[in-house]
Protein backbone atom coordinates (compact mmCIF):
# COMPACT_ATOMS: atom_id res chain seq x y z
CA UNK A 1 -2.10 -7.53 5.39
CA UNK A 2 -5.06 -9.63 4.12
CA UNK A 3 -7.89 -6.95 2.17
CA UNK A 4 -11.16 -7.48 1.76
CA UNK A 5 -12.09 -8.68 -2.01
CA UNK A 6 -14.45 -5.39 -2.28
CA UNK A 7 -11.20 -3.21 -1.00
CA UNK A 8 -9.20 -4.85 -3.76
CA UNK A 9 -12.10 -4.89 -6.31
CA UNK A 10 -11.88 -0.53 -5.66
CA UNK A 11 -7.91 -0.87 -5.97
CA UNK A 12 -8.12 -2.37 -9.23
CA UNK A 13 -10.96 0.25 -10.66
CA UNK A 14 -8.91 3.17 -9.43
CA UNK A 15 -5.82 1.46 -11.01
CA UNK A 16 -7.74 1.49 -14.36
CA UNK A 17 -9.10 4.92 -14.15
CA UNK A 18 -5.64 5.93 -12.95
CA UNK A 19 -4.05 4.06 -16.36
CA UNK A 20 -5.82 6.05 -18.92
CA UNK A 21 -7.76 9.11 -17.43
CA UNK A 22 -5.60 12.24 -18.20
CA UNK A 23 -4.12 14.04 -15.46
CA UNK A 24 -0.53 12.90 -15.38
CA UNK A 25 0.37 15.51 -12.75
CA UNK A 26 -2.89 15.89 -10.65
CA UNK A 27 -5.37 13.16 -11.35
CA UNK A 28 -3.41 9.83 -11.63
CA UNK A 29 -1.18 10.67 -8.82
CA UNK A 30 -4.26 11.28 -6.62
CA UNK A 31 -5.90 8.24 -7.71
CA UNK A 32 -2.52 5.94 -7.02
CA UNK A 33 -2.72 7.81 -3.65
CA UNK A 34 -6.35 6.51 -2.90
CA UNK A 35 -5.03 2.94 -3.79
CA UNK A 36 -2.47 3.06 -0.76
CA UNK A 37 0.53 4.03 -3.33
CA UNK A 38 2.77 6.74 -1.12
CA UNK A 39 3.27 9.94 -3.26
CA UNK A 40 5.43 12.65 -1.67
CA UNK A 41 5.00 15.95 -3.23
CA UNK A 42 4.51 16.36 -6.70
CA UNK A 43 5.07 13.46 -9.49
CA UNK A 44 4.31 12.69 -13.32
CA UNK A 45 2.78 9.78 -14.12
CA UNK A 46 2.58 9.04 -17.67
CA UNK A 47 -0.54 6.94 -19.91
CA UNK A 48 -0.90 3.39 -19.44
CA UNK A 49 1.78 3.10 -16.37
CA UNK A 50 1.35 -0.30 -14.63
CA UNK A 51 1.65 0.28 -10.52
CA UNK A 52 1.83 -2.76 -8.54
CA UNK A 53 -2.03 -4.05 -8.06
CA UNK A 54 -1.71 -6.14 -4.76
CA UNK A 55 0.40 -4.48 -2.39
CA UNK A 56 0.07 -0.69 -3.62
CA UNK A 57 1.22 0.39 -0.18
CA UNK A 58 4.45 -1.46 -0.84
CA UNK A 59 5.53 1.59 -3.40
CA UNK A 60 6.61 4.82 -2.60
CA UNK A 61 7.24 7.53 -5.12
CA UNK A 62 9.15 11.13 -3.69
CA UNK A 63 8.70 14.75 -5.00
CA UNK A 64 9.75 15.48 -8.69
CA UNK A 65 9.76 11.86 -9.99
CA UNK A 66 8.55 11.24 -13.63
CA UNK A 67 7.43 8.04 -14.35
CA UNK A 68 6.65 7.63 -18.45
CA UNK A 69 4.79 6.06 -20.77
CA UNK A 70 3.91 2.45 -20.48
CA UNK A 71 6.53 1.48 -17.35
CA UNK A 72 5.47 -1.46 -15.35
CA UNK A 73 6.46 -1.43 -11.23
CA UNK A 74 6.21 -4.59 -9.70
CA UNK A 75 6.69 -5.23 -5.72
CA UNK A 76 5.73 -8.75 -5.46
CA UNK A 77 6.71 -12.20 -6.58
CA UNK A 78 6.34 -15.48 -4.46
CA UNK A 79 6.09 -12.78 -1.58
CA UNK A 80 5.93 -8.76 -1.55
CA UNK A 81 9.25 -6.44 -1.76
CA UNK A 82 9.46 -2.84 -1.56
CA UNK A 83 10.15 -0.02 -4.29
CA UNK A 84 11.24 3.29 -3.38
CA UNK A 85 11.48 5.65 -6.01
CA UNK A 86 13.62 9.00 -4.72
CA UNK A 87 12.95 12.25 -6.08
CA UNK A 88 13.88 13.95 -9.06
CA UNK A 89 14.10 10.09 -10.74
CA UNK A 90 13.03 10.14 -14.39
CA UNK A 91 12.46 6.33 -15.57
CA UNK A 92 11.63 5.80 -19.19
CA UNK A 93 8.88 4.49 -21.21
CA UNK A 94 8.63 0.65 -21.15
CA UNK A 95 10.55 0.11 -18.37
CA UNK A 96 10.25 -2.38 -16.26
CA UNK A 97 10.90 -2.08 -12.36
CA UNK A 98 10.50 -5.29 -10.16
CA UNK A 99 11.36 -6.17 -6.39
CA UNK A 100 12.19 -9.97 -7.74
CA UNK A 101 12.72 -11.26 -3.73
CA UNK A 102 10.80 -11.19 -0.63
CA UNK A 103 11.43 -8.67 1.84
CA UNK A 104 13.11 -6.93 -0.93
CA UNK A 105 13.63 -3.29 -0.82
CA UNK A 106 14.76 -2.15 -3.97
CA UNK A 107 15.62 1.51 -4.25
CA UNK A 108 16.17 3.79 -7.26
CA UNK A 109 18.13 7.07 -5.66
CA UNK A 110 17.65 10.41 -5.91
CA UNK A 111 18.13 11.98 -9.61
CA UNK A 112 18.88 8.84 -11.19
CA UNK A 113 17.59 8.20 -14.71
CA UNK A 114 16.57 5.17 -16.26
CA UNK A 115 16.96 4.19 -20.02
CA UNK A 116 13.89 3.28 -21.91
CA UNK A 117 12.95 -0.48 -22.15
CA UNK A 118 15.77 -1.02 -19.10
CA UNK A 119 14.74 -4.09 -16.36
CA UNK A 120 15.89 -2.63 -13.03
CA UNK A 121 16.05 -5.25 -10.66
CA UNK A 122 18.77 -4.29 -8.32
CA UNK A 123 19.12 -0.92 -6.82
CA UNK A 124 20.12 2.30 -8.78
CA UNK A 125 22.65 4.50 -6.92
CA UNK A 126 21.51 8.55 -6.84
CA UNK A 127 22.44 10.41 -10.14
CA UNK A 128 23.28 7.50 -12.20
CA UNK A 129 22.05 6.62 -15.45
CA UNK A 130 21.36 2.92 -16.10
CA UNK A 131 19.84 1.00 -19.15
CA UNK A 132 19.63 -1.93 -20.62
CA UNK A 133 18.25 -5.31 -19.60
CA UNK A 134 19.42 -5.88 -16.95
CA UNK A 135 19.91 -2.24 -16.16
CA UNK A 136 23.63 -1.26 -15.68
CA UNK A 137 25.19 1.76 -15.05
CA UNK A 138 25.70 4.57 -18.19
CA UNK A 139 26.57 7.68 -16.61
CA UNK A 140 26.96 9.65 -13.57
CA UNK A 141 23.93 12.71 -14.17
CA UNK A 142 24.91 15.95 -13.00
CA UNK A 143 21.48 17.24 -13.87
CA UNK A 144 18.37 15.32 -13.01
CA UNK A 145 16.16 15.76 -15.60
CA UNK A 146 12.92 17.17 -13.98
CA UNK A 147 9.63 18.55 -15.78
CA UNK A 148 11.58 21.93 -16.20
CA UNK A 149 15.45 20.48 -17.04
CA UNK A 150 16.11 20.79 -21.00
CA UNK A 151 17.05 17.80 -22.33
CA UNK A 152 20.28 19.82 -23.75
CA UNK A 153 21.24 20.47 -20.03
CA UNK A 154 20.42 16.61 -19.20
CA UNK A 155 22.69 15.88 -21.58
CA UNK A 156 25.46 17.66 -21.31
CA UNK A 157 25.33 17.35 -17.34
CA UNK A 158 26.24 13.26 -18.25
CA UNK A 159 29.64 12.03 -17.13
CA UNK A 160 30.02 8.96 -18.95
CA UNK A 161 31.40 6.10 -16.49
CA UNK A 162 34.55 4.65 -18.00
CA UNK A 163 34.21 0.25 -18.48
CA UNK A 164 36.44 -0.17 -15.53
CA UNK A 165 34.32 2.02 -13.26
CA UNK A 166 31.44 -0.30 -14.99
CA UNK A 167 33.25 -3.06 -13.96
CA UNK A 168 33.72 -2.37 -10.40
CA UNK A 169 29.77 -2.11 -9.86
């Protein structure tokens, strides 16, 4: 889908405003939205996250997600991918999510959490907990960890998965 360069002149302002105006439950989300980003219900969006610039349409973020500080989401390189980001997902601050192939849909499932500073690259099963770089699976999460989960509950709904469960992935 070619845009015009005034269309992705507005994309980019909106990005910025959306980057570091406050808002992170009402006023970013609705500015993502006017940049072609598809928001389903209600999301966070924390300062200075990074959405995709050139295909904003190619990301689509569900009801409940929390996306913090600093995270960079990438759809495109040498060709535009997909990212699908289910609900109730909580990724962490300087995290790093990238459709790396063309055509690529990569999809992080419903309630899954991801680590801070984690590279997801592949997709994240629902109610898993991955980190690292690459991400990897952690834990199976029996409580997503939404705006109004404790982080006590989050934490002691985690099922740690055993190395040869690891193993198997």
């Amino acid at each position: 889908m070619d845009k015009s360069l005034l269309r992705r002149s507005i994309n980019r302002v909106l990005h910025l405003l959306a980057r570091f105006l406050p808002g992170c439950t009402s006023l970013r989300p609705f500015l993502h939205k006017l940049r072609g980003v598809k928001i389903e219900g209600n999301i966070f969006i924390g300062d200075d996250v990074y959405i995709e610039n050139e295909y904003p349409h190619h990301i689509e973020i569900h009801d409940q997600a929390q996306i913090t500080i600093r995270t960079t989401i990438i759809a495109h390189f040498r060709g535009a991918g997909r990212i699908v980001i289910g609900s109730k997902v909580w990724i962490g601050p300087h995290s790093v999510i990238a459709a790396s192939a063309p055509g690529q849909i990569l999809t992080i499932g419903e309630g899954s959490v991801i680590g801070a500073g984690s590279v997801v690259i592949k997709d994240v099963p629902p109610f898993t907990f991955v980190g690292g770089v690459p991400a990897k699976p952690i834990a199976k999460v029996t409580v997503p960890m939404t705006l109004t989960t404790s982080y006590e509950d989050f934490q002691n709904g985690l099922v740690r998965i055993s190395r040869s469960e690891e193993g198997s992935k």
